[in-house]
Structure formats: structure tokens, C-alpha cells
N, C-alpha and C. Protein backbone atom coordinates (compact mmCIF):
# COMPACT_ATOMS: atom_id res chain seq x y z
N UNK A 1 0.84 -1.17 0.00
CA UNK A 1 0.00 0.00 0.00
C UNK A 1 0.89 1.23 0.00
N UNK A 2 0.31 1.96 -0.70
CA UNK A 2 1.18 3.76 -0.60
C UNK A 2 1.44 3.86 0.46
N UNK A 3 2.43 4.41 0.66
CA UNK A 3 2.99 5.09 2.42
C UNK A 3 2.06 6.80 2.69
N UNK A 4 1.54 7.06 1.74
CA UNK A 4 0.87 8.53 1.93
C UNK A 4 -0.45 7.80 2.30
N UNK A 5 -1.20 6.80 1.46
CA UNK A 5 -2.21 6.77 1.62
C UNK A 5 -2.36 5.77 3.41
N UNK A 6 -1.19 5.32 3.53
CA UNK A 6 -1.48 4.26 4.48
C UNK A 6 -1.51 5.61 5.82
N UNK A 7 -0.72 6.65 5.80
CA UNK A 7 -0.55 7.44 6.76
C UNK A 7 -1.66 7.92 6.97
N UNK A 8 -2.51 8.81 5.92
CA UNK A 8 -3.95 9.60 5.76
C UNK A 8 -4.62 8.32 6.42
N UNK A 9 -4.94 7.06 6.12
CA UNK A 9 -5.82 6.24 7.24
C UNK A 9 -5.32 5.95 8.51
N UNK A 10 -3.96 6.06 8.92
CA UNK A 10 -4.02 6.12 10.10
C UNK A 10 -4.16 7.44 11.01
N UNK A 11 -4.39 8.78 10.06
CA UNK A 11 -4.75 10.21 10.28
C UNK A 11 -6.11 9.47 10.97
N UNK A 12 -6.97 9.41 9.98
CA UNK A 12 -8.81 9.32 9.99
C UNK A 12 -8.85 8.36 11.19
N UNK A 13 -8.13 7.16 10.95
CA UNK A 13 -8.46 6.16 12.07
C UNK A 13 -8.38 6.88 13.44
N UNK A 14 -6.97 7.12 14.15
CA UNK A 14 -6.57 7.49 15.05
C UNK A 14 -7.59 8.59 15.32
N UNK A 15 -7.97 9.49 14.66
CA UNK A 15 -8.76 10.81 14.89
C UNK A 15 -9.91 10.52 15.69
N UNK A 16 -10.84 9.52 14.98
CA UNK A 16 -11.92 9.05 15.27
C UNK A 16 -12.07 8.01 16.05
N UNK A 17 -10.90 7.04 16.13
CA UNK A 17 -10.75 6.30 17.73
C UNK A 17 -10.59 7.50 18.84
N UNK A 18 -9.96 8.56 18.78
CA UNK A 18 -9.98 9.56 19.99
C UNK A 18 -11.31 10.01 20.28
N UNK A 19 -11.92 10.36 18.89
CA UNK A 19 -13.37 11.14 19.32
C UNK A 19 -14.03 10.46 19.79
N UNK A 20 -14.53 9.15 19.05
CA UNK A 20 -15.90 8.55 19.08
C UNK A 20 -15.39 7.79 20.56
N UNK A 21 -14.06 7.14 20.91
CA UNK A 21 -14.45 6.22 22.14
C UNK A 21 -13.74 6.38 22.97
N UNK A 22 -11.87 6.99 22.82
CA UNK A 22 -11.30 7.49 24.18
C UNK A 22 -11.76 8.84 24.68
N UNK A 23 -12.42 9.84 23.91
CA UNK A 23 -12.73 11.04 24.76
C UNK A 23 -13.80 10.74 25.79
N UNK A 24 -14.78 9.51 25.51
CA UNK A 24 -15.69 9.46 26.69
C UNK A 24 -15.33 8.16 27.58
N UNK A 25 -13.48 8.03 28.03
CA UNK A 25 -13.15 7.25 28.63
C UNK A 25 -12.62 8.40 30.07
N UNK A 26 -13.06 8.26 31.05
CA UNK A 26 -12.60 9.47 32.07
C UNK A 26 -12.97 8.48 33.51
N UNK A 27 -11.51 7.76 33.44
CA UNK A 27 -11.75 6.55 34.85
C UNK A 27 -11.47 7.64 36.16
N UNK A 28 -12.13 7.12 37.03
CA UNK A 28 -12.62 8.14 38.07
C UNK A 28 -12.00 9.89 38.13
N UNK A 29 -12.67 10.20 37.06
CA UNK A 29 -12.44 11.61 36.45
C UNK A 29 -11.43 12.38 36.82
N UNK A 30 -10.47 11.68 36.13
CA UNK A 30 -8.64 11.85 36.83
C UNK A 30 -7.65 11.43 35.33
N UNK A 31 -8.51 10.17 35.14
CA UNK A 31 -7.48 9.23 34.10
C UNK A 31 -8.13 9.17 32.69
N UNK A 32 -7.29 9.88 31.84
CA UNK A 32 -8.01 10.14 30.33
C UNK A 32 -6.74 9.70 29.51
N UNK A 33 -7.00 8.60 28.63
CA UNK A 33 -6.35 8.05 27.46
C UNK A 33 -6.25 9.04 26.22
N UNK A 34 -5.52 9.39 25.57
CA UNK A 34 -5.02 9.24 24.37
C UNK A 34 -3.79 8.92 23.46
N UNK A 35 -4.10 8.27 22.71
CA UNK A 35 -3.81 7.05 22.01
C UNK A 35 -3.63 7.92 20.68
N UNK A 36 -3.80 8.82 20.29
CA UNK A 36 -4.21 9.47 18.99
C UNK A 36 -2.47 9.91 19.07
N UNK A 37 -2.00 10.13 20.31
CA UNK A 37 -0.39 10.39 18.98
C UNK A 37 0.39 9.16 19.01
N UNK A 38 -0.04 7.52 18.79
CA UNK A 38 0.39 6.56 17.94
C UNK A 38 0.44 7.43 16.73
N UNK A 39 -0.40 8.32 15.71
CA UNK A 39 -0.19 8.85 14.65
C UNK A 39 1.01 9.17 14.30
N UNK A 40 1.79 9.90 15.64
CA UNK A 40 3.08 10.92 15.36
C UNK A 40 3.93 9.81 15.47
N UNK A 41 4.26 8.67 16.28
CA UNK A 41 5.26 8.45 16.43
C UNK A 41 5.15 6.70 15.61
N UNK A 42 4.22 6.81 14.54
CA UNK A 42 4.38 5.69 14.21
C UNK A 42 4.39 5.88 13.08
N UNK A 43 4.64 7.12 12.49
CA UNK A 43 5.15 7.76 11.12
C UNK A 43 6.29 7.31 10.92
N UNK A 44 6.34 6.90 9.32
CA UNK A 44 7.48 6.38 9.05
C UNK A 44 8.73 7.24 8.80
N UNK A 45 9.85 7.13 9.64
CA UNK A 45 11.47 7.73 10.04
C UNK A 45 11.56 8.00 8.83
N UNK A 46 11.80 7.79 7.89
CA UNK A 46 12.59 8.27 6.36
C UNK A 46 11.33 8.86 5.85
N UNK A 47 10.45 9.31 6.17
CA UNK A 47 9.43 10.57 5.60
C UNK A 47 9.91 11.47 5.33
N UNK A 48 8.52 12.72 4.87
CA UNK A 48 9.07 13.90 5.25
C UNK A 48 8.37 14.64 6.61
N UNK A 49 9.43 15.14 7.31
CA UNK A 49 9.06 15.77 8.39
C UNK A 49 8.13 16.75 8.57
N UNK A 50 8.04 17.92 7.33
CA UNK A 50 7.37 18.46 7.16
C UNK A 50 5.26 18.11 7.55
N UNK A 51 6.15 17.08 6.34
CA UNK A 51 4.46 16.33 6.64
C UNK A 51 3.88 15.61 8.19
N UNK A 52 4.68 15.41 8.61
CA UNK A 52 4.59 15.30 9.95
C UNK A 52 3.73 16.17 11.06
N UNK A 53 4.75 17.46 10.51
CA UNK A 53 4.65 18.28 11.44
C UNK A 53 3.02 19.20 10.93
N UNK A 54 2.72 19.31 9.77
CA UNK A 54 1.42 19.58 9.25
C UNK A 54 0.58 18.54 9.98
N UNK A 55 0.71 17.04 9.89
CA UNK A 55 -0.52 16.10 10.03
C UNK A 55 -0.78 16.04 11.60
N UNK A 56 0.51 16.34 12.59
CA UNK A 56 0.26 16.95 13.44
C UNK A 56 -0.55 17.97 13.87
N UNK A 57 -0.26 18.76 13.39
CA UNK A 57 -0.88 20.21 13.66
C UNK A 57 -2.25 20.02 13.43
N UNK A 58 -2.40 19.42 12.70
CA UNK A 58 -4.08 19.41 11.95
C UNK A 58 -5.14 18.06 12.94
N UNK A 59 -4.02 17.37 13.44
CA UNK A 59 -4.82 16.27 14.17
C UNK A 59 -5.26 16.27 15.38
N UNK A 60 -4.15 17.77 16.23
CA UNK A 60 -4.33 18.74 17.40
C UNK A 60 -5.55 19.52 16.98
N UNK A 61 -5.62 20.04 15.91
CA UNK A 61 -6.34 21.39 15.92
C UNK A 61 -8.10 20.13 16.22
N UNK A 62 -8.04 19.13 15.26
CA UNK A 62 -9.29 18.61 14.87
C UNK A 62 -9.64 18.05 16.22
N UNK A 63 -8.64 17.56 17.14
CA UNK A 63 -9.20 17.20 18.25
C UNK A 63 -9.37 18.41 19.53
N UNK A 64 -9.02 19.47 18.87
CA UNK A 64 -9.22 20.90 19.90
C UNK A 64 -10.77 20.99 19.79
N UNK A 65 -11.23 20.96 18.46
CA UNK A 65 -12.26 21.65 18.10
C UNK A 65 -13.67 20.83 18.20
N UNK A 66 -13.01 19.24 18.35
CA UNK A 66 -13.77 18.07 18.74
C UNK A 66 -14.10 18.30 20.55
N UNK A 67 -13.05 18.30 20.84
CA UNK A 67 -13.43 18.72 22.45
C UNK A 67 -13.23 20.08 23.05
N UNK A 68 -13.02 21.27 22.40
CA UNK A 68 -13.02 22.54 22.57
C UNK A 68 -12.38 22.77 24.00
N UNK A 69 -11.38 22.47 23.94
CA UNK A 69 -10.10 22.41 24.66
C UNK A 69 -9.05 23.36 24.09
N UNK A 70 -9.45 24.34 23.37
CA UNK A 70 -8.52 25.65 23.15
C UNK A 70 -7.46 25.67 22.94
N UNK A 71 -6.83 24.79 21.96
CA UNK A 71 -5.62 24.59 21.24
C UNK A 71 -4.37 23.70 22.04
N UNK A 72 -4.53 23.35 23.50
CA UNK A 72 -4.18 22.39 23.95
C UNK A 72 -3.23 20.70 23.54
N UNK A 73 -4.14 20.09 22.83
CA UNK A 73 -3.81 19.01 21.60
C UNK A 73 -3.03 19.74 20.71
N UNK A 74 -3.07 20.58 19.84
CA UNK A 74 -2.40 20.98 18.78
C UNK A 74 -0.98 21.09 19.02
N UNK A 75 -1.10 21.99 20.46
CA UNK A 75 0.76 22.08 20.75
C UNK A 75 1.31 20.90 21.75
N UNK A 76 0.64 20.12 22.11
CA UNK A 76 1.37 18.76 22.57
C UNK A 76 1.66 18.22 21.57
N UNK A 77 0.55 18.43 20.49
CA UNK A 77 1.13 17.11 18.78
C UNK A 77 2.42 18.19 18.49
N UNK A 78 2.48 19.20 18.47
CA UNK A 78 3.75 19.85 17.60
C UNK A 78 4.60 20.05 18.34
N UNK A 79 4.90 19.58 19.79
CA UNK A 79 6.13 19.64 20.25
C UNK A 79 6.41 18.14 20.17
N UNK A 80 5.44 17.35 20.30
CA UNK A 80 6.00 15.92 20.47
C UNK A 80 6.56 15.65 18.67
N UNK A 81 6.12 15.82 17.82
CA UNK A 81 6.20 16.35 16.45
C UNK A 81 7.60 16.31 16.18
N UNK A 82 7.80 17.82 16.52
CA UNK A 82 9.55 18.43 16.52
C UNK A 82 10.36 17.75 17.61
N UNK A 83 9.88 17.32 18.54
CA UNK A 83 11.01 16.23 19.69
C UNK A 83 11.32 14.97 18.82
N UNK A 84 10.26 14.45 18.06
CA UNK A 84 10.27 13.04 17.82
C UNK A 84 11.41 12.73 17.19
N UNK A 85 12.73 13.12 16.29
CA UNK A 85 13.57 13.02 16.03
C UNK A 85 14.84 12.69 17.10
N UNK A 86 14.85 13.82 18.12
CA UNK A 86 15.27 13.56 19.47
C UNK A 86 14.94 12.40 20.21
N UNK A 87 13.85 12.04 19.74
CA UNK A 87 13.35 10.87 20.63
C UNK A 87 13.92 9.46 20.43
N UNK A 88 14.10 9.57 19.30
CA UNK A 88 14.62 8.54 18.30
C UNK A 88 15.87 8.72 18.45
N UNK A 89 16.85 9.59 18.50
CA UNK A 89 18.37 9.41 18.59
C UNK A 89 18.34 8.87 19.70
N UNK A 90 17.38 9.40 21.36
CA UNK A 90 18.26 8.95 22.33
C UNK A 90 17.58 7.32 22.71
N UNK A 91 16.62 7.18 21.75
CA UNK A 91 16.26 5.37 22.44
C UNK A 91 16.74 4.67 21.37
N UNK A 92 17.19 4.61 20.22
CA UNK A 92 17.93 3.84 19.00
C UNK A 92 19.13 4.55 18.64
N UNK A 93 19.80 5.49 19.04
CA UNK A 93 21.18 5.75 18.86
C UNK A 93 21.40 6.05 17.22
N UNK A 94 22.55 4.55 16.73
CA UNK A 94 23.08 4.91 15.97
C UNK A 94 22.11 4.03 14.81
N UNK A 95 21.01 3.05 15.31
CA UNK A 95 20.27 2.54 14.13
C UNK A 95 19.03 4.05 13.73
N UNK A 96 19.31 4.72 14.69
CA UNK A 96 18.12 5.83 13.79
C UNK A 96 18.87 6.43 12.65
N UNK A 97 20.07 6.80 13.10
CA UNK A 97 21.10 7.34 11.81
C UNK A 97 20.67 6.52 10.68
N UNK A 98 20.62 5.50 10.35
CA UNK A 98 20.66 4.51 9.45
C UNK A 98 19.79 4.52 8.91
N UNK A 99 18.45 4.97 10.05
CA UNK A 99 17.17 4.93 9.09
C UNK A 99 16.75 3.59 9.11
N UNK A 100 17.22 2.95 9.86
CA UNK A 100 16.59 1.27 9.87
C UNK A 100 15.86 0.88 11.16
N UNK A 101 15.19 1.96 11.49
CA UNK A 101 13.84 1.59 12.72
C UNK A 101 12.50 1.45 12.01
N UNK A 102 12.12 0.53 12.95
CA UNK A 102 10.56 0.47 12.27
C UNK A 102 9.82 0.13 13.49
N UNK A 103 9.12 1.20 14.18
CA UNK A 103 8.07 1.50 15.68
C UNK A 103 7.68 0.03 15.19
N UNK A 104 6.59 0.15 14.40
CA UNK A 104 6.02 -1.19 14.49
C UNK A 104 6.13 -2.64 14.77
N UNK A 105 7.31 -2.75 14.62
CA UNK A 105 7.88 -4.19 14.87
C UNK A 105 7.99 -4.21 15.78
N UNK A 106 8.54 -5.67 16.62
CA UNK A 106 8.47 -6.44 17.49
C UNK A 106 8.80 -5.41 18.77
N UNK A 107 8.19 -5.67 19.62
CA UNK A 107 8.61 -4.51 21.02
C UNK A 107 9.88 -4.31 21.71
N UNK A 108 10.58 -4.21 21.39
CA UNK A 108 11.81 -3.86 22.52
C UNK A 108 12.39 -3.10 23.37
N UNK A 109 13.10 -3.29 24.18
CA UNK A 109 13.10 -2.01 25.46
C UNK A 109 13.37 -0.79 24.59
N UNK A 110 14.66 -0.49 23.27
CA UNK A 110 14.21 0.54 22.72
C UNK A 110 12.72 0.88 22.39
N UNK A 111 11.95 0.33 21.62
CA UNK A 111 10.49 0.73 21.14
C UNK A 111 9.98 1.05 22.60
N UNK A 112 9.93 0.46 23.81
CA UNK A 112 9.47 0.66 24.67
C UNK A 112 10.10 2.51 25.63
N UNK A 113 11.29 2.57 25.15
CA UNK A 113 11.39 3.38 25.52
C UNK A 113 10.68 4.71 25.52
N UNK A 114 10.98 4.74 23.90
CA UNK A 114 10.26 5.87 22.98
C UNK A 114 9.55 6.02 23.43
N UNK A 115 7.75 4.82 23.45
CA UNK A 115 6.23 4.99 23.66
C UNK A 115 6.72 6.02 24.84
N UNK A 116 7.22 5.55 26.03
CA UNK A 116 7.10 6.30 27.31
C UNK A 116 7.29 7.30 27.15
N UNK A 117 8.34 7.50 26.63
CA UNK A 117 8.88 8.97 26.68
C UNK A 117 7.91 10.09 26.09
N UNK A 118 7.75 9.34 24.71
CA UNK A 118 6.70 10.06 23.71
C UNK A 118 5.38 10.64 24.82
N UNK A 119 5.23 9.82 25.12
CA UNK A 119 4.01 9.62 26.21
C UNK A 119 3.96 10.58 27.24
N UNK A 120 4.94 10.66 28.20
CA UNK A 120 5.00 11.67 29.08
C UNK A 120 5.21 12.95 28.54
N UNK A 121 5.73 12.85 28.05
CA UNK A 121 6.13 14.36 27.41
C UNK A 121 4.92 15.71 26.34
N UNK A 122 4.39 14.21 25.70
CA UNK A 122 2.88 14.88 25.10
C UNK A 122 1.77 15.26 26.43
N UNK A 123 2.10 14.19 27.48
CA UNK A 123 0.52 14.44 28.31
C UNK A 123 1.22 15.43 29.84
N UNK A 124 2.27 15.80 29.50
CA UNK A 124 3.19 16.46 30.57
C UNK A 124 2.39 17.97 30.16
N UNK A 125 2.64 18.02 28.68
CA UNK A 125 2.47 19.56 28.38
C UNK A 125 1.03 19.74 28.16
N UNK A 126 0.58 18.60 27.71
CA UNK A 126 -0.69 18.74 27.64
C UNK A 126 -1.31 19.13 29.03
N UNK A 127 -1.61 18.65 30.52
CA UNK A 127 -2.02 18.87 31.12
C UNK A 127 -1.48 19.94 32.19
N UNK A 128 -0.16 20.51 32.01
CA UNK A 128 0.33 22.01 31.79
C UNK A 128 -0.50 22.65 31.52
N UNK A 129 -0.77 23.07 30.07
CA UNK A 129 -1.23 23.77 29.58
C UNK A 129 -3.06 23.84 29.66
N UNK A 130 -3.40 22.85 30.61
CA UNK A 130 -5.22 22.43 30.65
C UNK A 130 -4.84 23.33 32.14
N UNK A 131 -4.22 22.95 32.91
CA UNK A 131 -4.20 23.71 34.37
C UNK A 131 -3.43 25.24 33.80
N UNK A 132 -2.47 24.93 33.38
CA UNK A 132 -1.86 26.50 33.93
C UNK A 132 -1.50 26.73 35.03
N UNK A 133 -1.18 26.61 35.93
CA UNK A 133 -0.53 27.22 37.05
C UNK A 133 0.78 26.31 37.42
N UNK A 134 1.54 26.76 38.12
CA UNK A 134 2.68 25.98 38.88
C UNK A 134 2.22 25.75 39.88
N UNK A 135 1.70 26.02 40.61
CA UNK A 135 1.21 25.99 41.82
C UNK A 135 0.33 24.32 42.07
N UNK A 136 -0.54 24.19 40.69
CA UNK A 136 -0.78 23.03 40.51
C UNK A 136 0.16 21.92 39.96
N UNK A 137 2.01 22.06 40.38
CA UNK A 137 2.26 21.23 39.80
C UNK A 137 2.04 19.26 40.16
N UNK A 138 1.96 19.77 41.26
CA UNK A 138 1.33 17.94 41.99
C UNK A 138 0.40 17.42 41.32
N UNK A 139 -0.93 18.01 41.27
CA UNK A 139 -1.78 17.77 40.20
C UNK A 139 -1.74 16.95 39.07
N UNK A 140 -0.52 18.29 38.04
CA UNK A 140 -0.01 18.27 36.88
C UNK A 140 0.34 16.79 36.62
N UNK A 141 1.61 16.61 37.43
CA UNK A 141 2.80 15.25 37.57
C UNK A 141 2.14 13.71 37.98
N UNK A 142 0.79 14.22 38.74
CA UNK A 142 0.04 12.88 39.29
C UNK A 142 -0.80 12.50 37.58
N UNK A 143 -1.77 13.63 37.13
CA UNK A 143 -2.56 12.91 36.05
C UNK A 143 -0.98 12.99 34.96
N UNK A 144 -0.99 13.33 34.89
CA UNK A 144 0.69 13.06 33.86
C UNK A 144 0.65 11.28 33.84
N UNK A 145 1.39 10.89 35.22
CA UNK A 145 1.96 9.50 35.63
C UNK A 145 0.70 8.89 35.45
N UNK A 146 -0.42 8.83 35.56
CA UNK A 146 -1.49 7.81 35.37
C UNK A 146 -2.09 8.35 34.44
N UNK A 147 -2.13 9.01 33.38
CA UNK A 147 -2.68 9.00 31.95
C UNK A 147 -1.75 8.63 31.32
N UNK A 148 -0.41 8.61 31.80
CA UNK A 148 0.66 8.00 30.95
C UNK A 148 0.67 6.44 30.77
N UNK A 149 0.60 5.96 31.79
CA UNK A 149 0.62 4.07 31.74
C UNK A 149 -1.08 3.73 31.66
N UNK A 150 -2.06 4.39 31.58
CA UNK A 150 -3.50 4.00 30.72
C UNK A 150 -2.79 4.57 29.44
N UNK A 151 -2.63 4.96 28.95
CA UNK A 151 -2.34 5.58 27.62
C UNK A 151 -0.98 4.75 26.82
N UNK A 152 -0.23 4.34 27.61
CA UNK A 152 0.84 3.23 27.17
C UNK A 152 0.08 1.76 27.15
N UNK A 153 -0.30 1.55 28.10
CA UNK A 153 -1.17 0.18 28.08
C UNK A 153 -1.62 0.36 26.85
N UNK A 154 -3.06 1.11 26.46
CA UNK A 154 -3.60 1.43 24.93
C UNK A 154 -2.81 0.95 23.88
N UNK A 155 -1.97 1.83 24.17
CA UNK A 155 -1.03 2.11 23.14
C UNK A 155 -0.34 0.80 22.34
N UNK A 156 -0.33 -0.42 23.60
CA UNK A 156 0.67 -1.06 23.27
C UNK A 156 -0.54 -2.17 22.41
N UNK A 157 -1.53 -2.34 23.34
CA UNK A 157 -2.55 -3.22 22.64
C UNK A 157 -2.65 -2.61 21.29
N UNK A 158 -3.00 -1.64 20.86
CA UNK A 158 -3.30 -1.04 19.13
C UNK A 158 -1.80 -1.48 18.80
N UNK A 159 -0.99 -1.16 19.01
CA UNK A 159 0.28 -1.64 18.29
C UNK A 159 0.54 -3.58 18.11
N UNK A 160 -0.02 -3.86 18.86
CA UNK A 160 -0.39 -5.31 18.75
C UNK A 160 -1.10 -5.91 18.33
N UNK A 161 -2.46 -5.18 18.46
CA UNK A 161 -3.27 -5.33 17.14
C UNK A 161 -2.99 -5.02 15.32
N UNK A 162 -2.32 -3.90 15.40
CA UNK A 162 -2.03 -3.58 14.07
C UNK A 162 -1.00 -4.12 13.58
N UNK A 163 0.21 -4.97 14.09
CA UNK A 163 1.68 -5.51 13.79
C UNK A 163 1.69 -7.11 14.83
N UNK A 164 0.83 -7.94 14.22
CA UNK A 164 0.57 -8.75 15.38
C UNK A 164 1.93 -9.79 14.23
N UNK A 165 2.55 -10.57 15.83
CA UNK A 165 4.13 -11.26 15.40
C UNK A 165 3.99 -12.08 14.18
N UNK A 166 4.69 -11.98 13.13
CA UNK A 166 4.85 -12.94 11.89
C UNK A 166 5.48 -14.36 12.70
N UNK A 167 5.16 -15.28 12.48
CA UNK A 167 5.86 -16.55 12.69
C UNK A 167 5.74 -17.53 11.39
């Protein structure tokens, strides 16, 4: 399958798994999944970044405007976006140089790294930027750490579903 067209369905997919069934997931109204930037970080490494950083932007804005959360999503997708390169040097080193990673495959403490990292770092700023204050940073750091491992759990099942082991 095209690599453009396979990306644009995992745009639509991911979009509409956020809307239609993780936005009305809110375990004792603390712990909220999203799963929607599998999009960013399961873009294929030898792309173009550009496009990235657009399908980002656009997958923030659509889920701002889906839950009118005031641009929130948009700049967690575009920093996690522009990190994701970073992200990739420091959990695959010298095979990212190479260009010979592929998220999808088999799980390993590198791949495992990434998700996390990816993970905290999108729902770090994200729920920053939903509070605003420092003052709330306990808050911040608590739904951070437990939307992070509901949101990795997710994460890992869809990645297992979608790349289930060749034998």
C-alpha cells in the first residue's frame, strides 16, 4: 500500500478512535487516554518531516475543536512532532542514523522506551497547559503519571493489534 495513503488512514483512524471512544473514557475523572499520537510516532522515520509536522498540527487542531479544549492538543502534537527526532536518537542511537527503525515491529526495550517517553512528554504539556498554574504542579505530575501508563497500556494493545508477530 502507498505510504501517503497508508498514513492519511491512520490520520482518519486514530482521529476518530480519539473522538468517538477514548474522549468518553474518564476513569474516576482523573485518568483520560489518548492514544491518537500513535499517529506521530508511528510515522514512518525516512518521511518527510514536514508532513509530519502539518498532520500533526491538523490532528491537534481537529481534536481541539472536537473537544473545545482551546488549542491544547495541537501544541502537545507539535512539540511531540519536533522532539520526535530527538526521541529517536536517544532510544535507537546509531540505528536511527541509518534509518533502519521500524516503531512497528516487534517490542523492545528501545520501542518501549520511545512509547514512554513520547508519552510523558505529550501528556506532561498537555495537562500544563489544561491547568496552567505551577502551583498546581502535583496535580499536573500525578494525572501526567497515570494518563501516561493508561495511555501506554492502549497504546501497546493497538500496536499489537495492528503488527501482530509474523511466525
Amino acid at each position: 500500500m502507498n505510504n501517503s495513503l497508508l498514513n492519511s488512514i491512520r490520520f482518519i483512524v486514530f482521529l476518530s478512535l480519539q473522538v468517538l471512544i477514548f474522549n468518553n473514557i474518564n476513569l474516576f475523572g482523573y485518568i483520560n487516554p489518548y492514544p491518537y499520537i500513535l499517529f506521530i510516532i508511528l510515522y514512518p522515520v525516512n518521511s518527510n518531516k514536514s508532513v509530519l509536522l502539518l498532520g500533526s498540527f491538523f490532528l491537534g487542531l481537529l481534536l481541539d475543536m472536537f473537544c473545545n479544549s482551546g488549542g491544547i492538543h495541537t501544541t502537545a502534537s507539535i512539540v511531540l512532532a519536533f522532539l520526535r527526532p530527538t526521541l529517536f536518537k536517544f532510544s535507537f542511537g546509531l540505528s536511527y542514523e541509518y534509518q533502519t527503525v521500524k516503531i512497528a515491529d516487534k517490542m523492545s526495550p528501545e520501542r518501549i522506551t520511545l512509547l514512554l517517553l513520547a508519552i510523558v512528554i505529550h501528556h506532561f504539556i498537555l495537562f500544563y497547559l489544561e491547568y496552567f498554574r505551577l502551583g498546581l504542579l502535583f496535580t499536573i505530575l500525578s494525572r501526567t503519571i497515570v494518563s501516561t501508563l493508561f495511555t501506554f497500556t492502549i497504546c501497546l494493545l493497538i500496536v499489537y493489534l495492528i503488527k501482530p508477530n509474523k511466525r
